[in-house]
Protein backbone atom coordinates (compact mmCIF):
# COMPACT_ATOMS: atom_id res chain seq x y z
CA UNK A 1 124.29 104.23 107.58
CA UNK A 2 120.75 105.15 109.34
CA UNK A 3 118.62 102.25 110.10
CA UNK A 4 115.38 101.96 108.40
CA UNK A 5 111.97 103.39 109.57
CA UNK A 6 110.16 100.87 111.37
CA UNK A 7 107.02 102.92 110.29
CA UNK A 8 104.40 101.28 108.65
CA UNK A 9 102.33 102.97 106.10
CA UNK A 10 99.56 103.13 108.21
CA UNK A 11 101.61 104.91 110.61
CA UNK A 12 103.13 107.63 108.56
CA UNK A 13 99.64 108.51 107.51
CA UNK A 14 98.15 108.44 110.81
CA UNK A 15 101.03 110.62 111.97
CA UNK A 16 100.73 113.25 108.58
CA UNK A 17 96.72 113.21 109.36
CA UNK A 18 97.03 113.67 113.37
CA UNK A 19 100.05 116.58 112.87
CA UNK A 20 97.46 118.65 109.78
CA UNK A 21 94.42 118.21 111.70
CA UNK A 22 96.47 119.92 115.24
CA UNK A 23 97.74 122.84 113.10
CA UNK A 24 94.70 123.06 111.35
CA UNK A 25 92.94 123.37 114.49
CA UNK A 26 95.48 125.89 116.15
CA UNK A 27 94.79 128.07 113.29
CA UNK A 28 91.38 128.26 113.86
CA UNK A 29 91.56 129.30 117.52
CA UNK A 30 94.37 131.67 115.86
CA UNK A 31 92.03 133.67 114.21
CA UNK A 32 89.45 133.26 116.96
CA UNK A 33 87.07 130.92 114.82
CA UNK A 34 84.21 129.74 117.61
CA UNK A 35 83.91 126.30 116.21
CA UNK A 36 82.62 124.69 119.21
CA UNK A 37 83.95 121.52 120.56
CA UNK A 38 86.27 121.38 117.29
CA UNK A 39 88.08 124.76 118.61
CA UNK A 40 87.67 124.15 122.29
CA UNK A 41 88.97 120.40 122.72
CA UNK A 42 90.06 119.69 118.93
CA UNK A 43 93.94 120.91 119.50
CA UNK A 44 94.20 118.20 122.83
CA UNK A 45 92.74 115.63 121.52
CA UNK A 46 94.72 115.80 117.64
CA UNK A 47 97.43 116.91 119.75
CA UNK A 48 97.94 114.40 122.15
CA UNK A 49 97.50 112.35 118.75
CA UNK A 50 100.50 113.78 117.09
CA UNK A 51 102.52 112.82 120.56
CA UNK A 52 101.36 109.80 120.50
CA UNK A 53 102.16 108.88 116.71
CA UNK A 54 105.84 110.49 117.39
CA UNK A 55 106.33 108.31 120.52
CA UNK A 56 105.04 105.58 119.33
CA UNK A 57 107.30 106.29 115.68
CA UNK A 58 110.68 107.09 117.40
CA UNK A 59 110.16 110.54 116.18
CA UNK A 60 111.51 112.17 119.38
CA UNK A 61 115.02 113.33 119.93
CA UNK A 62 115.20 111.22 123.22
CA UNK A 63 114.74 108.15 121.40
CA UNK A 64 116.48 108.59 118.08
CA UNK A 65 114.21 106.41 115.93
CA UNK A 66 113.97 103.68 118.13
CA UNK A 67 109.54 102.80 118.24
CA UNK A 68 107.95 102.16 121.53
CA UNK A 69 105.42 100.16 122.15
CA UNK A 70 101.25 100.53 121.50
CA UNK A 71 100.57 100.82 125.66
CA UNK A 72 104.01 102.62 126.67
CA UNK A 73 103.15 105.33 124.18
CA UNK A 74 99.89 105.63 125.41
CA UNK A 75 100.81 105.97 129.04
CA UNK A 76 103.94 108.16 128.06
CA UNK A 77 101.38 110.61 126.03
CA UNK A 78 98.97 110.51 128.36
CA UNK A 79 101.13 111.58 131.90
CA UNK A 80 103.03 113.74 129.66
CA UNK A 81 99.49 115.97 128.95
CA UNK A 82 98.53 115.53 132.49
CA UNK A 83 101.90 117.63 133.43
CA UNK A 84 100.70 120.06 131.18
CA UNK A 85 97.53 120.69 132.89
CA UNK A 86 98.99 120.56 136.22
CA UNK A 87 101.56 123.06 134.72
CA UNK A 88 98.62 125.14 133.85
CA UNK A 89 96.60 124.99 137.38
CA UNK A 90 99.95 125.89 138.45
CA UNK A 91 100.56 129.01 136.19
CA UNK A 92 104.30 127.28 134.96
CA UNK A 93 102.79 127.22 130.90
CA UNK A 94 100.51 128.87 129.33
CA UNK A 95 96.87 128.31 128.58
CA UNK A 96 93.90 127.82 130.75
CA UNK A 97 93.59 124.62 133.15
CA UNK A 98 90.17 122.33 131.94
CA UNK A 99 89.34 119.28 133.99
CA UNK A 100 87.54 118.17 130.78
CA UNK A 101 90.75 118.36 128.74
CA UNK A 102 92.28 115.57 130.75
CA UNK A 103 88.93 113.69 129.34
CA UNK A 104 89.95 115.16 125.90
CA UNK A 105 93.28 113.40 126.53
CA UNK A 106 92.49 109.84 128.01
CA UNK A 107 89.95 109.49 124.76
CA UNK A 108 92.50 110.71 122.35
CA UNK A 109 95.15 108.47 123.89
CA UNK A 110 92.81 105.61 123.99
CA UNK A 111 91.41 105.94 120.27
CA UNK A 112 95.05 105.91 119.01
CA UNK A 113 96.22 102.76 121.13
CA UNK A 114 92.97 101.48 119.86
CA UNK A 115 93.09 102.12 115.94
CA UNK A 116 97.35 101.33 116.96
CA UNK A 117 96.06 97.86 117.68
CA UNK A 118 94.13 97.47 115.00
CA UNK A 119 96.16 98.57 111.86
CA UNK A 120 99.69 98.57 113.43
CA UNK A 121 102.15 101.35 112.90
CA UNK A 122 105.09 100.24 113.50
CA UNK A 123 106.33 96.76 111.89
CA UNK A 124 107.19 93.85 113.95
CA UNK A 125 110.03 91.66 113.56
């Protein structure tokens, strides 16, 4: 028998919200929409908030449901889209390096651990 979701309600909507808003974002730079600083910093920061709500869920593969906690997710999220710039100074992945995405990041990261602490997402025991 699976265990139960420790998701709270809160948490599954924050995660359905950040993971829409990404894609809806990516398919505006898709079709080469010039939205500003929705197109140009909108897919790192809702991005890094879709990470951080499947981290902080158990929704990866490496931790098979098991949550993790508010600042762990955060710091998890956050090195995790610092490797991805560096990957992209470095030519390894694609897309163009942006000092001011890193910024996009720590705020992103920081909001959710923020609004994490304030209406939990994951129940506690």
């Amino acid at each position: 028998m699976r265990a139960r979701s420790p998701a709270t309600r809160a948490g599954r909507l924050f995660r359905i919200a950040s993971i829409g808003t990404a894609l809806a974002v990516g398919a505006l730079q898709m079709y080469h929409v010039r939205g500003g600083l929705l197109t140009d910093y909108g897919a790192d920061a809702f991005g890094a908030a879709w990470v951080y709500a499947s981290v902080r869920l158990g929704g990866t593969i490496i931790q098979r449901g098991r949550a993790a906690g508010a600042a762990r997710s955060a710091l998890i999220v956050f090195l995790l889209c610092l490797a991805w710039e560096a990957g992209q100074r470095m030519h390894l992945v694609p897309g163009r390096y942006d000092p001011y995405d890193i910024v996009t990041y720590a705020i992103s990261v920081m909001a959710c651990w923020g609004i994490d602490r304030l209406i939990p997402f994951v129940e506690t025991a």
